[in-house]
C-alpha atoms as a PDB file:
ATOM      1  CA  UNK A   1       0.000   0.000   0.000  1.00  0.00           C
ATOM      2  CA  UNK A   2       2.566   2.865   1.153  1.00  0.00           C
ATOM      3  CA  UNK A   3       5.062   1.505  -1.999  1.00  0.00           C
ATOM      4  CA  UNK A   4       2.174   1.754  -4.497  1.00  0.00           C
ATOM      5  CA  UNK A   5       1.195   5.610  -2.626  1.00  0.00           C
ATOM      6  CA  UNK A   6       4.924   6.088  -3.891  1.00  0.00           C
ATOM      7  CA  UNK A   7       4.728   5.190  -7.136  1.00  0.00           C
ATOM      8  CA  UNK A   8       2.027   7.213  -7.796  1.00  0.00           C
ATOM      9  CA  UNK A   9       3.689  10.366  -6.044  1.00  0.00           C
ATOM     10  CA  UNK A  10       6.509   9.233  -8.363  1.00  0.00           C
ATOM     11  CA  UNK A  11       4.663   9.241 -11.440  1.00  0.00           C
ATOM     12  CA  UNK A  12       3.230  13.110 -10.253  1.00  0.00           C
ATOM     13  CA  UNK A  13       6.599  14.164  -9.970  1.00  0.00           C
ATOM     14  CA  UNK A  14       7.824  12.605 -13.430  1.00  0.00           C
ATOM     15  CA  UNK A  15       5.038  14.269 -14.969  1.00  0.00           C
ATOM     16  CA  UNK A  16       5.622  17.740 -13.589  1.00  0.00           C
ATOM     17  CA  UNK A  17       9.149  17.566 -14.350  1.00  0.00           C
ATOM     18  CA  UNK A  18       8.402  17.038 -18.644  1.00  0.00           C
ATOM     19  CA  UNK A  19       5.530  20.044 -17.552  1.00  0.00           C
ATOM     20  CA  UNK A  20       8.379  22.006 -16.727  1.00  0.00           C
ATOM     21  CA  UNK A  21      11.407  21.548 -18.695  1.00  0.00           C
ATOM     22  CA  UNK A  22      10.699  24.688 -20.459  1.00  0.00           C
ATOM     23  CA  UNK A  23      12.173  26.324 -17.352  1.00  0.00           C
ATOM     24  CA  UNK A  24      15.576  25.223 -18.836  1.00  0.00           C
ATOM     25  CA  UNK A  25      17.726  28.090 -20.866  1.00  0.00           C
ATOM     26  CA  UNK A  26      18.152  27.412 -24.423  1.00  0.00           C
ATOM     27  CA  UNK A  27      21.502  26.916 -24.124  1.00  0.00           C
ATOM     28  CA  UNK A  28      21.034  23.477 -22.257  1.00  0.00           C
ATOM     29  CA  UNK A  29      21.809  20.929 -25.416  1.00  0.00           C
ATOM     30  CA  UNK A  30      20.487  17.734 -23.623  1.00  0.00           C
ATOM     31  CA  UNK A  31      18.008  16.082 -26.054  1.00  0.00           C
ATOM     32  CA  UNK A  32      15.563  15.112 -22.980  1.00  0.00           C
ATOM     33  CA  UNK A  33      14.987  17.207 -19.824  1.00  0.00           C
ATOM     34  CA  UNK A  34      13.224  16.839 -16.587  1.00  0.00           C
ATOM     35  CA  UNK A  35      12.437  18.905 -13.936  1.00  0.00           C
ATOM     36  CA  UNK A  36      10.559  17.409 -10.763  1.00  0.00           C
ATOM     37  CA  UNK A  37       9.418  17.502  -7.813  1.00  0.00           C
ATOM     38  CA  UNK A  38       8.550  14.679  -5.244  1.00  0.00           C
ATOM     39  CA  UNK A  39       5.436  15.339  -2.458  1.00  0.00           C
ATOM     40  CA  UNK A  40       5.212  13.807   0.487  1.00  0.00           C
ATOM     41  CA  UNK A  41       1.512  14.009   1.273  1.00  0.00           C
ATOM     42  CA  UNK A  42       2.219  13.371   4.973  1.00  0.00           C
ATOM     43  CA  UNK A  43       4.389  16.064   5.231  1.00  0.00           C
ATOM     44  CA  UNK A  44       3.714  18.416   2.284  1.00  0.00           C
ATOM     45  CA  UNK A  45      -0.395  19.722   1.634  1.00  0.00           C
ATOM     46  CA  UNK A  46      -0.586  19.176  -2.422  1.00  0.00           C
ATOM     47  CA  UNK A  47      -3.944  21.257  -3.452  1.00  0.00           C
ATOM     48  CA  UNK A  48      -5.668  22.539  -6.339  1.00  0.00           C
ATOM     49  CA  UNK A  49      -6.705  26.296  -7.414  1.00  0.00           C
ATOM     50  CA  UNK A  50      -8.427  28.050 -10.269  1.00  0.00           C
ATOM     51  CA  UNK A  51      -9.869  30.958  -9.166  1.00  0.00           C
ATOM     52  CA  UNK A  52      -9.218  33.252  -5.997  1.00  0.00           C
ATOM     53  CA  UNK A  53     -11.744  34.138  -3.006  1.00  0.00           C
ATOM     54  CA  UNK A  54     -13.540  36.119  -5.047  1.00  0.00           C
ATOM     55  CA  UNK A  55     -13.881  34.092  -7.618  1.00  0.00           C
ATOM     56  CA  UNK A  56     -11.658  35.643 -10.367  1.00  0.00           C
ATOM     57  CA  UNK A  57      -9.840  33.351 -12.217  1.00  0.00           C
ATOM     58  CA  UNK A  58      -5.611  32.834 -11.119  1.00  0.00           C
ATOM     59  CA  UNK A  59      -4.503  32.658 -14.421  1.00  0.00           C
ATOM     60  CA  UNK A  60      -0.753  32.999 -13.446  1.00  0.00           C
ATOM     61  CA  UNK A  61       1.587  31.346 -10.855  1.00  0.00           C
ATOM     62  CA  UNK A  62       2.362  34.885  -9.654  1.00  0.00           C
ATOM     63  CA  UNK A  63      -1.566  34.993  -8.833  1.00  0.00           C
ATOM     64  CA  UNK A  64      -1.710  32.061  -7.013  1.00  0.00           C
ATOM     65  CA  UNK A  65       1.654  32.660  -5.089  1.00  0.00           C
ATOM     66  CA  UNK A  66      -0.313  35.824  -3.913  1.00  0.00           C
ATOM     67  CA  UNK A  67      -3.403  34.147  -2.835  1.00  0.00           C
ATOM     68  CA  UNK A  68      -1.481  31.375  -0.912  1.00  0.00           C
ATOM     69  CA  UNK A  69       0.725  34.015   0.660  1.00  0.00           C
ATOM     70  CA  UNK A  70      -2.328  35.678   1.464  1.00  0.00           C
ATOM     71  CA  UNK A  71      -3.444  32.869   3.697  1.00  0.00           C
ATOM     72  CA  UNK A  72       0.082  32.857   5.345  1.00  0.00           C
ATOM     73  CA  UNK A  73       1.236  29.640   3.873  1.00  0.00           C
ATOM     74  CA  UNK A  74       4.313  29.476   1.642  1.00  0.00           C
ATOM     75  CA  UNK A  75       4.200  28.739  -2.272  1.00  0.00           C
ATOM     76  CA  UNK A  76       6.659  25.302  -2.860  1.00  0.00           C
ATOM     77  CA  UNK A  77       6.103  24.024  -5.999  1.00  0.00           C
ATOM     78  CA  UNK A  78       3.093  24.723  -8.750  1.00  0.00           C
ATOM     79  CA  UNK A  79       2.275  23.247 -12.126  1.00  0.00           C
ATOM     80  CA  UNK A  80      -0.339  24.049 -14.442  1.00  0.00           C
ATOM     81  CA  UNK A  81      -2.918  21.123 -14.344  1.00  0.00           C
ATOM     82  CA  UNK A  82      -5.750  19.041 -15.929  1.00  0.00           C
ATOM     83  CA  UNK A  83      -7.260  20.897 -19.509  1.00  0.00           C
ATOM     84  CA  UNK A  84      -9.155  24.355 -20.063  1.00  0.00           C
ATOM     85  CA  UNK A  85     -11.690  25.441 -22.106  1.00  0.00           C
ATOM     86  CA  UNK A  86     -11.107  28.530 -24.121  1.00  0.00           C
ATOM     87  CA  UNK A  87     -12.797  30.644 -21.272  1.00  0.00           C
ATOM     88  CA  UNK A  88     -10.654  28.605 -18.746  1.00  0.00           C
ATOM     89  CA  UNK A  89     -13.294  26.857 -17.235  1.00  0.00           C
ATOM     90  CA  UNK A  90     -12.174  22.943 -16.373  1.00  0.00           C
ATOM     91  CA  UNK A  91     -12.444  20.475 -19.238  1.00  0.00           C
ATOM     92  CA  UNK A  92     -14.056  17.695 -17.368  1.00  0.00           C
ATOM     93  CA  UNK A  93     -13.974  17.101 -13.724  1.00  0.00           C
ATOM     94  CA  UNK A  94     -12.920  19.333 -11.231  1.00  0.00           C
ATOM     95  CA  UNK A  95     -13.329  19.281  -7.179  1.00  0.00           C
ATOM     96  CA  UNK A  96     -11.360  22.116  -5.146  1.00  0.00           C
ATOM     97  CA  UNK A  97     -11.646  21.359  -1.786  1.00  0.00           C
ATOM     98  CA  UNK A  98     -14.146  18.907  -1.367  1.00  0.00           C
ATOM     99  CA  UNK A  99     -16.615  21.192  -3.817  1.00  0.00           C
ATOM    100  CA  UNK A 100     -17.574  19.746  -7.475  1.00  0.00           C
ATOM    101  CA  UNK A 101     -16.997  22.886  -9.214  1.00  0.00           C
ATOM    102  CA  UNK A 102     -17.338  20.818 -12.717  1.00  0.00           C
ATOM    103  CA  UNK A 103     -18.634  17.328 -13.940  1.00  0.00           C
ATOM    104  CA  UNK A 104     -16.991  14.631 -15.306  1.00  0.00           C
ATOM    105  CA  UNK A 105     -16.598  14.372 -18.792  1.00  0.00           C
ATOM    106  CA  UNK A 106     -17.867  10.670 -20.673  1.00  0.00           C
ATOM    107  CA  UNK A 107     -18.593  11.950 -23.586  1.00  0.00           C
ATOM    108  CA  UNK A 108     -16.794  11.431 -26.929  1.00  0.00           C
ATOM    109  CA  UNK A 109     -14.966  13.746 -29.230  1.00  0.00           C
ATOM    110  CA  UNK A 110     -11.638  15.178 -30.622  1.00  0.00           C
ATOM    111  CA  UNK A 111      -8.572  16.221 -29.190  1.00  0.00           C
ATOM    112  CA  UNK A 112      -6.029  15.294 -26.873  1.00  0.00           C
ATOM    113  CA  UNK A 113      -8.770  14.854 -24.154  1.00  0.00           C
ATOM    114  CA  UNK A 114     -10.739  13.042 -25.879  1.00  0.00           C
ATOM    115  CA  UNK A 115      -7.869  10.638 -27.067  1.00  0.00           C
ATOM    116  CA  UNK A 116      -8.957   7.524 -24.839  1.00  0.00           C
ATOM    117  CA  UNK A 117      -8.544   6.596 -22.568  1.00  0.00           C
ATOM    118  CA  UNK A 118      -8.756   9.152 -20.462  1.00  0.00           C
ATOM    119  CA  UNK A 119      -8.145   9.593 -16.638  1.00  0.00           C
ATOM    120  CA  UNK A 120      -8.876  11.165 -13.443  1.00  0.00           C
ATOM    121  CA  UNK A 121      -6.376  12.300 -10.703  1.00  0.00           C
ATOM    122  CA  UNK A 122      -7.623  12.936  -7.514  1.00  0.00           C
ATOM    123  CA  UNK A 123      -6.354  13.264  -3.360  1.00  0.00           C
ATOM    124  CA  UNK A 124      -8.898  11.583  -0.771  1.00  0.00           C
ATOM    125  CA  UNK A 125      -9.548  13.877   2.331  1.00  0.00           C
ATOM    126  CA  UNK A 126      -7.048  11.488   4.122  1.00  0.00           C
ATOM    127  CA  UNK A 127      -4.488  12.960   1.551  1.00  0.00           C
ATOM    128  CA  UNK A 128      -4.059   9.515  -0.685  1.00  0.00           C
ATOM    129  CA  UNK A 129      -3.318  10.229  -4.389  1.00  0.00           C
ATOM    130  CA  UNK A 130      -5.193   8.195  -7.175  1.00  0.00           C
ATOM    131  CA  UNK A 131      -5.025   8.101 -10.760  1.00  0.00           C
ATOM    132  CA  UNK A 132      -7.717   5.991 -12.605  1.00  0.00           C
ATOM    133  CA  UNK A 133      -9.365   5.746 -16.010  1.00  0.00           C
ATOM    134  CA  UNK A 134     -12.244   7.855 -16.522  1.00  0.00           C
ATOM    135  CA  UNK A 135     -14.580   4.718 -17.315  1.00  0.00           C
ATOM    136  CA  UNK A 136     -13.310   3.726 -13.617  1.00  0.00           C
ATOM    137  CA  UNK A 137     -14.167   6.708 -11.475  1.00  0.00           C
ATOM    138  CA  UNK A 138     -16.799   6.970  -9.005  1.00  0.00           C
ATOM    139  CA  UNK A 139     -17.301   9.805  -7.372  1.00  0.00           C
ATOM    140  CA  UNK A 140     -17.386  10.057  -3.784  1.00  0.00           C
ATOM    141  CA  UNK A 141     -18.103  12.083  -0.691  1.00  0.00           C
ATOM    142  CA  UNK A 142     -14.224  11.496   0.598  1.00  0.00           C
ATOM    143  CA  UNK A 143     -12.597  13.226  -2.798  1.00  0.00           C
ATOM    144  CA  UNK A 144     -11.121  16.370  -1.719  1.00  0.00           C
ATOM    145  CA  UNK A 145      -9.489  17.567  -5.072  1.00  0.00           C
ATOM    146  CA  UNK A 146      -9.778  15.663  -8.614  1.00  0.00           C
ATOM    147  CA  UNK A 147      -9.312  16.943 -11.956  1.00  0.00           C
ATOM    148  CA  UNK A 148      -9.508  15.045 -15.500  1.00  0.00           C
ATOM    149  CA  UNK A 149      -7.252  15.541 -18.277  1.00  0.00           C
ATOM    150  CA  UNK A 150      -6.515  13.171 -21.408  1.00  0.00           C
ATOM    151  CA  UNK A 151      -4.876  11.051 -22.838  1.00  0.00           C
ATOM    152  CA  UNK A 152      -3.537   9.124 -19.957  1.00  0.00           C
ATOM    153  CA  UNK A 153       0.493   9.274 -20.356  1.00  0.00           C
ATOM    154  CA  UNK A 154       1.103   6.166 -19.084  1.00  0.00           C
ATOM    155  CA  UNK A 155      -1.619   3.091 -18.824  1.00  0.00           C
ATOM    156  CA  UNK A 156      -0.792   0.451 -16.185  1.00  0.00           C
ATOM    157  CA  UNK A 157       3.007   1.520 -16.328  1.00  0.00           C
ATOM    158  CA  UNK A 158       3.265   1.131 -20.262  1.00  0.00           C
ATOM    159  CA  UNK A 159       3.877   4.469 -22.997  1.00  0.00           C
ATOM    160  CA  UNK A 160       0.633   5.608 -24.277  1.00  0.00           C
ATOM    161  CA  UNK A 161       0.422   3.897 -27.744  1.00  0.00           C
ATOM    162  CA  UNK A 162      -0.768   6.997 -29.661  1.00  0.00           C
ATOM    163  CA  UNK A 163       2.472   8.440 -28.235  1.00  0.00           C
ATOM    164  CA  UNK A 164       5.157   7.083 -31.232  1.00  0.00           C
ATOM    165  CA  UNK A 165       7.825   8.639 -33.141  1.00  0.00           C
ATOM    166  CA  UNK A 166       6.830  11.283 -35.530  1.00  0.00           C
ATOM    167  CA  UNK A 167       2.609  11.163 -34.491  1.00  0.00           C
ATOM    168  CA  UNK A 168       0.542  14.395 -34.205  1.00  0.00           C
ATOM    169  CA  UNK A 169       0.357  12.959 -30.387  1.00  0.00           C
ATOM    170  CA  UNK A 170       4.137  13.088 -29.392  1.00  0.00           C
ATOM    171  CA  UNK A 171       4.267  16.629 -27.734  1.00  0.00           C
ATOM    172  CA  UNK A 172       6.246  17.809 -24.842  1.00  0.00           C
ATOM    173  CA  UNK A 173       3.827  16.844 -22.234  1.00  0.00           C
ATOM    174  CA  UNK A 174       2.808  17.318 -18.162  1.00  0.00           C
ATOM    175  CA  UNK A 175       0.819  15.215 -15.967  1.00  0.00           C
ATOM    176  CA  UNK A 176       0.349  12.740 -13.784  1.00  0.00           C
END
């Protein structure tokens, strides 16, 4: 149980870290690049925002450093998450603090979220990370954040196969 809570942790960080390698100057000449960062959720709170107390929308990490700083807490890591629509509402499911703030997503269409399957990542109120396949989630009264993004990057530990050399799909790439 703790070494699987791990590996998922593990695959957050991975995920974050391809998120980020545009942080790198251009004069770094290394064909791959990661940046990462591991959470500890006994130790560390991981948490999800989109919009501030009054309901505008962050839009930028130097927003959301503001807001956190404005509830005294400190600002250790952030990462643009899950998919947007064009007028940044969630694409799919989204719960901030035990709130559904936007349903999940079954239906079918185009795009990278729509490329199946699909997943959910979400943090129980005892602070347990989970990643499942949108055809697997149930909701439930114990999820304290979730959002839904697509394609999955990885599926039971194996390369998304739309992901090959030279597809339309192979994109530098965050997630979980």
């Amino acid at each position: 149980m703790f070494l699987s809570g791990v590996l998922k942790w593990l695959g957050v960080a991975i995920l974050i870290v391809i998120g980020l390698s545009f942080c790198f100057p251009p004069d770094i000449s290394d064909e791959e690049k990661y940046v990462y960062y591991v959470v500890d959720p006994g130790e560390q709170d991981l948490a999800f925002y989109w919009k501030d107390d009054t309901g505008a929308l962050l839009k930028t990490f130097t927003n959301l450093k503001s807001l956190v700083e404005s509830r005294n807490r400190e600002l250790v890591f952030a990462v643009n998450g899950g998919m947007f629509t064009s007028d940044y509402a969630p694409k799919g499911l989204y719960i901030e603090n035990g709130e559904l703030l936007h349903a999940l997503d079954r239906k079918k269409g185009k795009g990278n979220f729509y490329l199946k399957p699909n997943g959910v990542f979400y943090i129980d109120d005892k602070k347990r990370p989970h990643i499942c396949q949108t055809t697997e989630f149930k909701y439930n009264k114990h999820i304290a954040y979730a959002t839904q993004s697509g394609p999955m990057l990885l599926i039971d530990g194996k390369i998304h196969p739309a992901f090959k050399q030279n597809s339309t799909n192979l994109n530098i790439r965050n997630g979980v």
